[in-house]
C-alpha atoms as a PDB file:
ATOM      1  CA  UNK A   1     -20.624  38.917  28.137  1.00  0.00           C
ATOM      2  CA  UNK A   2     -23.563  39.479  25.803  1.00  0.00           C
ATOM      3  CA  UNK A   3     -24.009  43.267  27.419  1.00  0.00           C
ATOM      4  CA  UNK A   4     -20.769  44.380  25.838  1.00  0.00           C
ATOM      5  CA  UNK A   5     -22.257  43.380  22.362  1.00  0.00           C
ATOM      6  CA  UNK A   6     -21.483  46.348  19.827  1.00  0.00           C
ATOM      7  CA  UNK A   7     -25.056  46.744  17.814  1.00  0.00           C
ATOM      8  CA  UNK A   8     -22.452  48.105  15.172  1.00  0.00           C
ATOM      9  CA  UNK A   9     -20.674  45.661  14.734  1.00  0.00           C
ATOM     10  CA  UNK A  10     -20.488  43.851  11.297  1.00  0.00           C
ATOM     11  CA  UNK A  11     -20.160  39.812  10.844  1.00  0.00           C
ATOM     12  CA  UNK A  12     -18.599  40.575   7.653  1.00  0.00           C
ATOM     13  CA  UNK A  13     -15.353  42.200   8.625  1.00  0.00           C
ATOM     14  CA  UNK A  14     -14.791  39.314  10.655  1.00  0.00           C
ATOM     15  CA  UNK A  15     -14.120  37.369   7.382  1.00  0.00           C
ATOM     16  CA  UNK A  16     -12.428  39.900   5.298  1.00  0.00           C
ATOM     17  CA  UNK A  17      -8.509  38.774   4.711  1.00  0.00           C
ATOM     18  CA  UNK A  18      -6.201  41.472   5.600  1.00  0.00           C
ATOM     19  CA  UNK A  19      -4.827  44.411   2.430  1.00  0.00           C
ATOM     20  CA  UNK A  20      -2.407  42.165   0.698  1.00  0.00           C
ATOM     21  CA  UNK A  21       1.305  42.739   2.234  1.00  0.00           C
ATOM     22  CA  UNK A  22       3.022  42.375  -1.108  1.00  0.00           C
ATOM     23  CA  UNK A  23       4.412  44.895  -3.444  1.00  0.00           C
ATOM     24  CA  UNK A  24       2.267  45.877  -6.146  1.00  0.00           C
ATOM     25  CA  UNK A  25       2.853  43.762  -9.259  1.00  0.00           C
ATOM     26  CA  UNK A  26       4.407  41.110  -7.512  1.00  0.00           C
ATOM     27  CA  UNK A  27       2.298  38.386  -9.166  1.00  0.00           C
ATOM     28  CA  UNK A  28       2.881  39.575 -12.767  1.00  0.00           C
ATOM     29  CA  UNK A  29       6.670  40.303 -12.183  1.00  0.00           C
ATOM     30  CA  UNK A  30       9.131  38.208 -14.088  1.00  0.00           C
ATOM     31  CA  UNK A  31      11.913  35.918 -12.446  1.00  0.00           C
ATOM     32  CA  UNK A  32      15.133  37.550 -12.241  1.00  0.00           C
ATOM     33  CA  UNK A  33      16.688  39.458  -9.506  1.00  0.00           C
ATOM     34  CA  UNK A  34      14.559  41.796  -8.822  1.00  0.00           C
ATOM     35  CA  UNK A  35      12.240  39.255  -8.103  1.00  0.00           C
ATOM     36  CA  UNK A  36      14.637  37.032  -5.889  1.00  0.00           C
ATOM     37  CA  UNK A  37      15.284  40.135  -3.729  1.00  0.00           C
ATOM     38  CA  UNK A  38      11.732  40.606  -2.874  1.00  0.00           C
ATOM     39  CA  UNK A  39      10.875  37.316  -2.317  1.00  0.00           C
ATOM     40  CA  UNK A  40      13.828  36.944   0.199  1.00  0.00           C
ATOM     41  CA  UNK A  41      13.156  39.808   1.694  1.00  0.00           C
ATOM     42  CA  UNK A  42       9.354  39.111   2.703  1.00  0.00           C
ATOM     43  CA  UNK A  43       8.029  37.913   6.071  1.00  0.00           C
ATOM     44  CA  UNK A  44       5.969  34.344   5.003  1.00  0.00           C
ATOM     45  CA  UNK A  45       4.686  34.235   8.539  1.00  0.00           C
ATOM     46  CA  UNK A  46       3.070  38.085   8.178  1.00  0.00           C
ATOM     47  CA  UNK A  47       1.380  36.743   4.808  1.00  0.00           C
ATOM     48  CA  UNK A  48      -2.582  36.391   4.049  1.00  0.00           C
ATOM     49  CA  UNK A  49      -3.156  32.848   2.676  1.00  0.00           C
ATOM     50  CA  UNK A  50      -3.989  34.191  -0.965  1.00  0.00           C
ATOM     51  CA  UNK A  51      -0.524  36.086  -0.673  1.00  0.00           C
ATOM     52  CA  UNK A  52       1.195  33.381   0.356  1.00  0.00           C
ATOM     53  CA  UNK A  53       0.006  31.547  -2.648  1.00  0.00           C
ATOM     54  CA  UNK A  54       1.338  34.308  -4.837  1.00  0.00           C
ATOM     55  CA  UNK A  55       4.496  33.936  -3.135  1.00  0.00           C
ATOM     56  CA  UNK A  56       4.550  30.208  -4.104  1.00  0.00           C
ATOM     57  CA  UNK A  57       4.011  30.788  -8.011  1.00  0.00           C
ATOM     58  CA  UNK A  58       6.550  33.441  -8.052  1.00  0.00           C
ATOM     59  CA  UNK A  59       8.890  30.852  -6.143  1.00  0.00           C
ATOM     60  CA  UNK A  60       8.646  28.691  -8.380  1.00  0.00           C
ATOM     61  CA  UNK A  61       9.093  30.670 -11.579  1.00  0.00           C
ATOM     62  CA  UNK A  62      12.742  31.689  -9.938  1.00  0.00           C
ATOM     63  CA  UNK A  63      13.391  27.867  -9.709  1.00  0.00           C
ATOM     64  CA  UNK A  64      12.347  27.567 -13.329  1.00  0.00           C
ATOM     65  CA  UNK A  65      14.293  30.667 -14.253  1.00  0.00           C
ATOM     66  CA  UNK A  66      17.640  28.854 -12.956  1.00  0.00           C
ATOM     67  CA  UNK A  67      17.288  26.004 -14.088  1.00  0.00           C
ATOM     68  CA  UNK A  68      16.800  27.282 -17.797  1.00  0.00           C
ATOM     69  CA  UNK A  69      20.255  29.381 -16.655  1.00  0.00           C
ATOM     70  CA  UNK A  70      21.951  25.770 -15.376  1.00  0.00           C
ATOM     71  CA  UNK A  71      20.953  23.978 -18.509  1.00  0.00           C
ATOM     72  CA  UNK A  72      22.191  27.301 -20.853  1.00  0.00           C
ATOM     73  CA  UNK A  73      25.305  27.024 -18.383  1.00  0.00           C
ATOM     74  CA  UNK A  74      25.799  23.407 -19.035  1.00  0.00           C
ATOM     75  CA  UNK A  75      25.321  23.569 -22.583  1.00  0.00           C
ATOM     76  CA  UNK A  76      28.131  26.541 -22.614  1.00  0.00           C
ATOM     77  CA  UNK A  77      30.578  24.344 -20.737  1.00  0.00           C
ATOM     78  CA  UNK A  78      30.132  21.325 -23.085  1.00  0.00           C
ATOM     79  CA  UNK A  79      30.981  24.240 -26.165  1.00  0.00           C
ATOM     80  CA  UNK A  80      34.218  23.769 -25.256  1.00  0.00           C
ATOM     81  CA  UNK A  81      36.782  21.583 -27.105  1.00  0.00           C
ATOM     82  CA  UNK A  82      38.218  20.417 -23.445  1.00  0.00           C
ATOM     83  CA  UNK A  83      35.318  19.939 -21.540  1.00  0.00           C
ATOM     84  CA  UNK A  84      33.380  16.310 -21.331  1.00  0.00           C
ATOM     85  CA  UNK A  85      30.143  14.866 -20.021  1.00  0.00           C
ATOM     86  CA  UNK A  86      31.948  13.628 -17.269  1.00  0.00           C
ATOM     87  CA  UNK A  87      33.037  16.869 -15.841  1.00  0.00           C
ATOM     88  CA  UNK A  88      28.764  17.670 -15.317  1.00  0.00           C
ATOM     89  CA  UNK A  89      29.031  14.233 -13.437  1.00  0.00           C
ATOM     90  CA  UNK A  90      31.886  15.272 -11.445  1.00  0.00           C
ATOM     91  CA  UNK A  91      30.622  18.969 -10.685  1.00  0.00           C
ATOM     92  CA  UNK A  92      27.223  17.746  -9.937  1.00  0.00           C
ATOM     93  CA  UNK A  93      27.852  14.559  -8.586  1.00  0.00           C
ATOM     94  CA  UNK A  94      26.067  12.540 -10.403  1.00  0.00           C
ATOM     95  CA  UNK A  95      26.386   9.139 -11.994  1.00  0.00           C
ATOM     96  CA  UNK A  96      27.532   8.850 -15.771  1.00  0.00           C
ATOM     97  CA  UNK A  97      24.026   7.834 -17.101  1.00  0.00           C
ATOM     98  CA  UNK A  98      22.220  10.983 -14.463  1.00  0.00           C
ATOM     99  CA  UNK A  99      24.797  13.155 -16.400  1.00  0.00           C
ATOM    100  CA  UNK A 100      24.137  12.016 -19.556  1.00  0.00           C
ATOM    101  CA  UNK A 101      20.636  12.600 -18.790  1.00  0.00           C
ATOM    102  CA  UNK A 102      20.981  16.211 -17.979  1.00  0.00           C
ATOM    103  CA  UNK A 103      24.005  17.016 -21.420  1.00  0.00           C
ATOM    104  CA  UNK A 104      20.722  15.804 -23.204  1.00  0.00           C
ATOM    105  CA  UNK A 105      18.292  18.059 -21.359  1.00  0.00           C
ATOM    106  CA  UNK A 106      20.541  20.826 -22.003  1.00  0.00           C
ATOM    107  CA  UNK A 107      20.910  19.755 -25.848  1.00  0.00           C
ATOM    108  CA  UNK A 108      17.290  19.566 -26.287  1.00  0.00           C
ATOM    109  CA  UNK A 109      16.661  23.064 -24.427  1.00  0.00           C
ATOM    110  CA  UNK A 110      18.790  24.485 -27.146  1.00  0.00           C
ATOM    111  CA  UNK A 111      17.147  22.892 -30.351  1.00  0.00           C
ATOM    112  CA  UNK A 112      14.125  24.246 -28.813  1.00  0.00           C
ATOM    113  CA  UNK A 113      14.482  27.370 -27.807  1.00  0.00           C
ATOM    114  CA  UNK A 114      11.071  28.530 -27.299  1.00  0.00           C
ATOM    115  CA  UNK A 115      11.172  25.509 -24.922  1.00  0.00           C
ATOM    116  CA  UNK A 116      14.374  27.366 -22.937  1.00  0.00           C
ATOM    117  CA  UNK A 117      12.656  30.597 -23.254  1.00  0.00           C
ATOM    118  CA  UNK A 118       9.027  29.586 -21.573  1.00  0.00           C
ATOM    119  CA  UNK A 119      11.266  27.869 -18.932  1.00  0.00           C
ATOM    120  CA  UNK A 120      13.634  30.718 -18.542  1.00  0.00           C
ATOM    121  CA  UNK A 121      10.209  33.425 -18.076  1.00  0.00           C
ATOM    122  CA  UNK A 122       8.862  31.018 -15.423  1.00  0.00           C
ATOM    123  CA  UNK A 123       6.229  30.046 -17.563  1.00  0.00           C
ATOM    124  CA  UNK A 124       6.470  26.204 -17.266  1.00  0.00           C
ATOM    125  CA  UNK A 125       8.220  24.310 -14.822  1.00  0.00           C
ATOM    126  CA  UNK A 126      11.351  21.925 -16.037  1.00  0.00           C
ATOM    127  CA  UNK A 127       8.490  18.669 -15.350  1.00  0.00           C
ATOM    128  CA  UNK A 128       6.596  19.674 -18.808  1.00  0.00           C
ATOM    129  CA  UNK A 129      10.123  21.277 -20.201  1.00  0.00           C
ATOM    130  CA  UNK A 130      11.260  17.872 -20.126  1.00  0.00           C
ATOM    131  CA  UNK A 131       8.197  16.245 -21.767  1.00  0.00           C
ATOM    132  CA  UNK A 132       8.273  18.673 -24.264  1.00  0.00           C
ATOM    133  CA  UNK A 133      11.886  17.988 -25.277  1.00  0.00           C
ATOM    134  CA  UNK A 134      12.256  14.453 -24.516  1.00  0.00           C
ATOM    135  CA  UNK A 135       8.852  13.554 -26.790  1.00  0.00           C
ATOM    136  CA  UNK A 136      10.243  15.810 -29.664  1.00  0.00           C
ATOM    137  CA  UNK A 137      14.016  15.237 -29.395  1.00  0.00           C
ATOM    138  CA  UNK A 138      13.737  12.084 -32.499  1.00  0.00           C
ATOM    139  CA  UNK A 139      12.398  14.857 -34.836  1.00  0.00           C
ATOM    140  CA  UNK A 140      14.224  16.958 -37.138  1.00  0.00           C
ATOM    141  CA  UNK A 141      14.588  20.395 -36.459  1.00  0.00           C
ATOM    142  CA  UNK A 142      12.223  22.171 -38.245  1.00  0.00           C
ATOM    143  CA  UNK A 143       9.468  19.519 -37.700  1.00  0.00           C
ATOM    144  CA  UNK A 144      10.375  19.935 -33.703  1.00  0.00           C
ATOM    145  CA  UNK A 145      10.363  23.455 -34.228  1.00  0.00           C
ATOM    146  CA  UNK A 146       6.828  22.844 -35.644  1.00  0.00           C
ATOM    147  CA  UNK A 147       5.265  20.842 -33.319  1.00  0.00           C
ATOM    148  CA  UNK A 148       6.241  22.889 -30.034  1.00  0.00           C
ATOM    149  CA  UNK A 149       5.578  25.966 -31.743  1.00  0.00           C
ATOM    150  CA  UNK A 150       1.953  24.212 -31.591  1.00  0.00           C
ATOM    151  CA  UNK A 151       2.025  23.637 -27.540  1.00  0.00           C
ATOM    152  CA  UNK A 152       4.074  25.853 -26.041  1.00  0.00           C
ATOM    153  CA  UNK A 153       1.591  28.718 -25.996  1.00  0.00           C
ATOM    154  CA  UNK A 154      -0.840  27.493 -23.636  1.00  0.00           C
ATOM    155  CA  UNK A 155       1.535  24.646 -22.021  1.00  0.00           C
ATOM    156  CA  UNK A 156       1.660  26.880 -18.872  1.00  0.00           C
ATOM    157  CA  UNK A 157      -2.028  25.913 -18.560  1.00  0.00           C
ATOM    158  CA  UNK A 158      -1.792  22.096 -19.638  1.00  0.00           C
ATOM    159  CA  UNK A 159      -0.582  19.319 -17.649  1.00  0.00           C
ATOM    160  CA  UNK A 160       2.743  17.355 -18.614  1.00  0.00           C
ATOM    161  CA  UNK A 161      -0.113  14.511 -19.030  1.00  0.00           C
ATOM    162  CA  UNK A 162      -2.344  16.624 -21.394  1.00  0.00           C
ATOM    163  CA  UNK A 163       1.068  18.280 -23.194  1.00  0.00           C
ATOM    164  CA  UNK A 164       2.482  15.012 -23.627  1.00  0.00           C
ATOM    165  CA  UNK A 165      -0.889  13.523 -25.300  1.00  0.00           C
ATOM    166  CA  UNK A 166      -0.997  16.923 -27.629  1.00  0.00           C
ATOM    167  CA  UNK A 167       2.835  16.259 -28.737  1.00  0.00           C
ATOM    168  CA  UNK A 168       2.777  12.977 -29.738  1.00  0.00           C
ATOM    169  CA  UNK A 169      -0.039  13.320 -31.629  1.00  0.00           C
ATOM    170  CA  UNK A 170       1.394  16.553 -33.316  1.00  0.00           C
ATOM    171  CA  UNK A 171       4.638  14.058 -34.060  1.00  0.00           C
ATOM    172  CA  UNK A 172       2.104  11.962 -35.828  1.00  0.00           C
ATOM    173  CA  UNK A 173       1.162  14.736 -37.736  1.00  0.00           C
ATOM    174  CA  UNK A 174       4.609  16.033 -38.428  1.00  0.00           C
ATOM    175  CA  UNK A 175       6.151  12.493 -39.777  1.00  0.00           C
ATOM    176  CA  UNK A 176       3.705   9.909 -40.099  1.00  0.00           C
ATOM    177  CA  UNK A 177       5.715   7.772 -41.592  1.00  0.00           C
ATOM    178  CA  UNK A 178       8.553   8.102 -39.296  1.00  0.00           C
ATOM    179  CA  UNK A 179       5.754   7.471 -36.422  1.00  0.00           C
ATOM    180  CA  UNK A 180       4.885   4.413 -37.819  1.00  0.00           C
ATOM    181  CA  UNK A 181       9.151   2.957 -38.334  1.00  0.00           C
ATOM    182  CA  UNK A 182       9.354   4.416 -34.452  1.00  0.00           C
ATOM    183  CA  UNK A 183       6.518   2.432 -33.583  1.00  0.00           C
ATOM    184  CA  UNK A 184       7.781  -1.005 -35.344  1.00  0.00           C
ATOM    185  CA  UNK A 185      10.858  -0.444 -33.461  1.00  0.00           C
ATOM    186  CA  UNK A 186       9.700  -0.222 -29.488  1.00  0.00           C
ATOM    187  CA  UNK A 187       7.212  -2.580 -30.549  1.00  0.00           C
ATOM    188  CA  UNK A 188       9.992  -5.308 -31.665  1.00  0.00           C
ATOM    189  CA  UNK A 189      12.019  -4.001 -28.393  1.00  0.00           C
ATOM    190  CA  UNK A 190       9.423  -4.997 -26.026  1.00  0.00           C
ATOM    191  CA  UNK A 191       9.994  -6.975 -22.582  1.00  0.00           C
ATOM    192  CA  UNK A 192       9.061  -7.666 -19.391  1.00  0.00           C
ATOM    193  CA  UNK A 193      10.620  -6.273 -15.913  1.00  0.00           C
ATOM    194  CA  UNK A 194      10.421  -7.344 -12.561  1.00  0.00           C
ATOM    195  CA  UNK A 195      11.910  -4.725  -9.876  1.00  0.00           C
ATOM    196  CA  UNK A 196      11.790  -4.227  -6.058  1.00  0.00           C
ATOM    197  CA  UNK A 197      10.640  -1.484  -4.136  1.00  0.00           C
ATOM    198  CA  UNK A 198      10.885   0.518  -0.916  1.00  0.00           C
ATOM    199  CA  UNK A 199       9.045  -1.324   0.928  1.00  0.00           C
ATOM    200  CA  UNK A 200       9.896  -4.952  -0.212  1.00  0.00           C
ATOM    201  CA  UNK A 201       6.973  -5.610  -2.624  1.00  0.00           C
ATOM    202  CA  UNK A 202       7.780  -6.265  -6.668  1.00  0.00           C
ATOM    203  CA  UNK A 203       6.591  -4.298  -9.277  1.00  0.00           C
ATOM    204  CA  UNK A 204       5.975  -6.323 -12.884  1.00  0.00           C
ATOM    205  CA  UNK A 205       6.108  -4.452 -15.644  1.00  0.00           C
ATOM    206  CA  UNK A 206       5.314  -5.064 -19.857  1.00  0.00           C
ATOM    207  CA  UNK A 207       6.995  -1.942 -21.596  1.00  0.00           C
ATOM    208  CA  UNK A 208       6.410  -1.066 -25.387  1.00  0.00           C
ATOM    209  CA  UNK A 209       3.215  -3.390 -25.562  1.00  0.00           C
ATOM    210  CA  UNK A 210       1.274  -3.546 -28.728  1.00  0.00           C
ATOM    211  CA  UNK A 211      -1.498  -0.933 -27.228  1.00  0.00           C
ATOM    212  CA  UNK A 212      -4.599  -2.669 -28.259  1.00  0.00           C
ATOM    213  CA  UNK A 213      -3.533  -5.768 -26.842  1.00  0.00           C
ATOM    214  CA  UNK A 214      -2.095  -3.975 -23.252  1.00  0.00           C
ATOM    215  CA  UNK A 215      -5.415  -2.616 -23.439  1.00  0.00           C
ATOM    216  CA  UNK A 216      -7.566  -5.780 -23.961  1.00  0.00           C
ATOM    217  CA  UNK A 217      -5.651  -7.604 -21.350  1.00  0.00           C
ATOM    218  CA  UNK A 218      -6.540  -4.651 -18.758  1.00  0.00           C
ATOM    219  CA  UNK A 219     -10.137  -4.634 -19.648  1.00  0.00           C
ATOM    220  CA  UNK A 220     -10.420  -8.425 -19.046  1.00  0.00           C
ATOM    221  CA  UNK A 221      -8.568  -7.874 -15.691  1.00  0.00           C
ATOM    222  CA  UNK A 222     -11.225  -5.707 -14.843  1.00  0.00           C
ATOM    223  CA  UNK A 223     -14.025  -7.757 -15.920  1.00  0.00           C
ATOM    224  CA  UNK A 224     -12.625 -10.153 -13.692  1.00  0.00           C
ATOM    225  CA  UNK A 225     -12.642  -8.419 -10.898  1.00  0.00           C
ATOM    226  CA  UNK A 226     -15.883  -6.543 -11.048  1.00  0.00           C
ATOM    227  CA  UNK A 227     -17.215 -10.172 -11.361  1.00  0.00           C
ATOM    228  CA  UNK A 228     -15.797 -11.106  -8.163  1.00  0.00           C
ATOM    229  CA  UNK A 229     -16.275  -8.059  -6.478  1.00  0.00           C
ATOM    230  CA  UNK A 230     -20.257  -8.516  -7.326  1.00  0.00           C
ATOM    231  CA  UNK A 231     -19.745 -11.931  -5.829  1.00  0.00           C
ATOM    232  CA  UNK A 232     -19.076 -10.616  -2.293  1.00  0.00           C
ATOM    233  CA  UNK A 233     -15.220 -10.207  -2.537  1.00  0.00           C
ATOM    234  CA  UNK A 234     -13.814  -7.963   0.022  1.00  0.00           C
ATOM    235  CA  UNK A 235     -10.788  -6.912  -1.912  1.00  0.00           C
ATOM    236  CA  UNK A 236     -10.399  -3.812  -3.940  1.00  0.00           C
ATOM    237  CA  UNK A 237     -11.148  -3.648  -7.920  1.00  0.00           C
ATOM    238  CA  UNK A 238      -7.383  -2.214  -7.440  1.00  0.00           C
ATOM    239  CA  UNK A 239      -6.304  -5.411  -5.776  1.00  0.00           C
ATOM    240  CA  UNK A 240      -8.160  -7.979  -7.440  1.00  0.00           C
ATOM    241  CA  UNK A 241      -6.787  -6.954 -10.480  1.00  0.00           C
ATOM    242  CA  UNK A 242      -2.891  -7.382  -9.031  1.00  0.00           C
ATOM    243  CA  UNK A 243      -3.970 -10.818  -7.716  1.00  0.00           C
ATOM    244  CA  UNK A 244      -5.603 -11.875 -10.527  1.00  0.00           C
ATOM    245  CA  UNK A 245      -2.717 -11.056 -12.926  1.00  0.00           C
ATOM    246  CA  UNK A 246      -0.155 -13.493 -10.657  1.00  0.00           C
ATOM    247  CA  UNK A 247      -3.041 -16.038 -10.600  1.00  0.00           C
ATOM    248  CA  UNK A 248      -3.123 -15.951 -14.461  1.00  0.00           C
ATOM    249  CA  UNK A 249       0.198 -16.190 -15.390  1.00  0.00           C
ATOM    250  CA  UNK A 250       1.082 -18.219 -12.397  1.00  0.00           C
ATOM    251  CA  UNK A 251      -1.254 -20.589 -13.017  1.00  0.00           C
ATOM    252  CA  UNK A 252      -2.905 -20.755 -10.093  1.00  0.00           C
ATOM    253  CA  UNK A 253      -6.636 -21.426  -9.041  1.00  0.00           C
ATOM    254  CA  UNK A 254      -9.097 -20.805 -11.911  1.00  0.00           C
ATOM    255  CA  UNK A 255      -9.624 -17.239 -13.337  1.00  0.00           C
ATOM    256  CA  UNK A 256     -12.544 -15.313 -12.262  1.00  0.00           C
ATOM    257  CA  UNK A 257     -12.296 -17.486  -8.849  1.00  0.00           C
ATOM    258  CA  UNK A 258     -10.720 -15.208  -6.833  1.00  0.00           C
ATOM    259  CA  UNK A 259      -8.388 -18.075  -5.429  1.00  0.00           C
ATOM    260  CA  UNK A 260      -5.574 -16.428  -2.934  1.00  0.00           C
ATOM    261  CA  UNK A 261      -2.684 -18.388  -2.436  1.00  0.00           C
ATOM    262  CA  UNK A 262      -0.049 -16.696  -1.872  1.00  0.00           C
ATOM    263  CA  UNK A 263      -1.640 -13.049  -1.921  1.00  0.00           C
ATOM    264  CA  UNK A 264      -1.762 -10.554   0.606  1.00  0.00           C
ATOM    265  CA  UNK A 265      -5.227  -9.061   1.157  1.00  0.00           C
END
């Protein structure tokens, strides 16, 4: 087999993807029909892997574009003096309070339209959309105006995580002292929540915490377990910290023990 060996044969072309398969420009083009044509007219399966990728991104600014169209739709609906929330519940089948939920999203696309516009271009997805509007949506309008006007230019390159920390900072900003009355509020509105899950565990849950004290109460968690953990335990930092939780408000064993009754490994 070695006697048919081509001396000019290069390694190198071996590796070398294939000419890209995709019309020119396809990358840069924006959502719209155009767009949705070529995309449904391509052959995934004849696709490099780097083209394929392309093909991904430019899928997903189409969803973007239509859902920035279904909002601007919904909104349009709800202009009229006979239609009601309810009918988006009944046309989309969804629940009064998931219907509610989207007549707001559609309100809040509207009072920020640079919001709709980023979303309608394909530029963000509806994930940081939402953050966007739903961490802005107490302001007035030109301070909301103000503070997205801040983000949205480089929020197709930020996480909803890292837009959401840049917003409500920029609320700060905006209206401290309407920061400050929000605060007081959640903070006076706190509880506690116990719900199931999937897979018949519990999740227990503090919401609107003072955050110093949330954060304390973590930290000491951890200590905890890291103590234990030095100590030999098999557990994860993960677990231990779960276990030790029930232990200390249930009362049971001695913190910093590890004790396990009633926990799951």
């Amino acid at each position: 087999m070695y006697e048919s060996f081509d001396a000019d044969f290069s390694p190198q072309l071996v590796w070398e993807e294939a000419p890209s398969a995709l019309p020119a420009g396809l990358a840069e083009m924006e959502p719209g029909v155009d767009l949705g044509r070529l995309l449904a007219g391509l052959d995934l399966l004849a696709l490099t892997s780097g083209d394929q990728v392309t093909v991904i991104a430019a899928c997903r600014r189409m969803v973007s574009h239509y859902q920035a169209l279904s909002y601007r739709a919904i909104w349009t609906l709800l202009s009229t003096e006979l239609a009601r929330d309810e009918d988006v519940g009944t046309a989309l089948h969804l629940s009064t309070r998931a219907a509610q939920n989207e007549v707001n999203r559609a309100q809040g696309l509207e009072r920020a339209q640079s919001v709709f516009e980023a979303l309608l271009r394909g530029r963000i997805n509806l994930y940081r959309a939402g953050v966007l509007i739903d961490r802005t949506c107490h302001l007035p309008d030109p301070d909301l105006v103000w503070v997205v006007s801040q983000v949205i230019i480089e929020a197709e390159n930020l996480t909803a995580s890292q837009i959401r920390v840049r917003v409500d900072r920029l609320c700060y900003l905006a209206n401290p002292e309407e920061a400050k009355l929000r605060y007081g509020e959640a903070v006076r509105n706190r509880y506690v929540s116990v719900t199931g899950n999937e897979f018949g565990t519990a999740t227990l849950e503090g919401r609107d915490l003072p955050p110093d004290r949330a954060q304390a109460a973590y930290k000491r968690l951890t200590r905890l377990a890291r103590k234990l953990k030095r100590k030999g335990e098999e557990r994860s930092i993960d677990q231990l910290r779960a276990d030790l939780l029930l232990e200390l408000l249930l009362g049971v064993g001695k913190a910093g023990k590890g004790g396990r009754r009633g926990l799951g490994r």
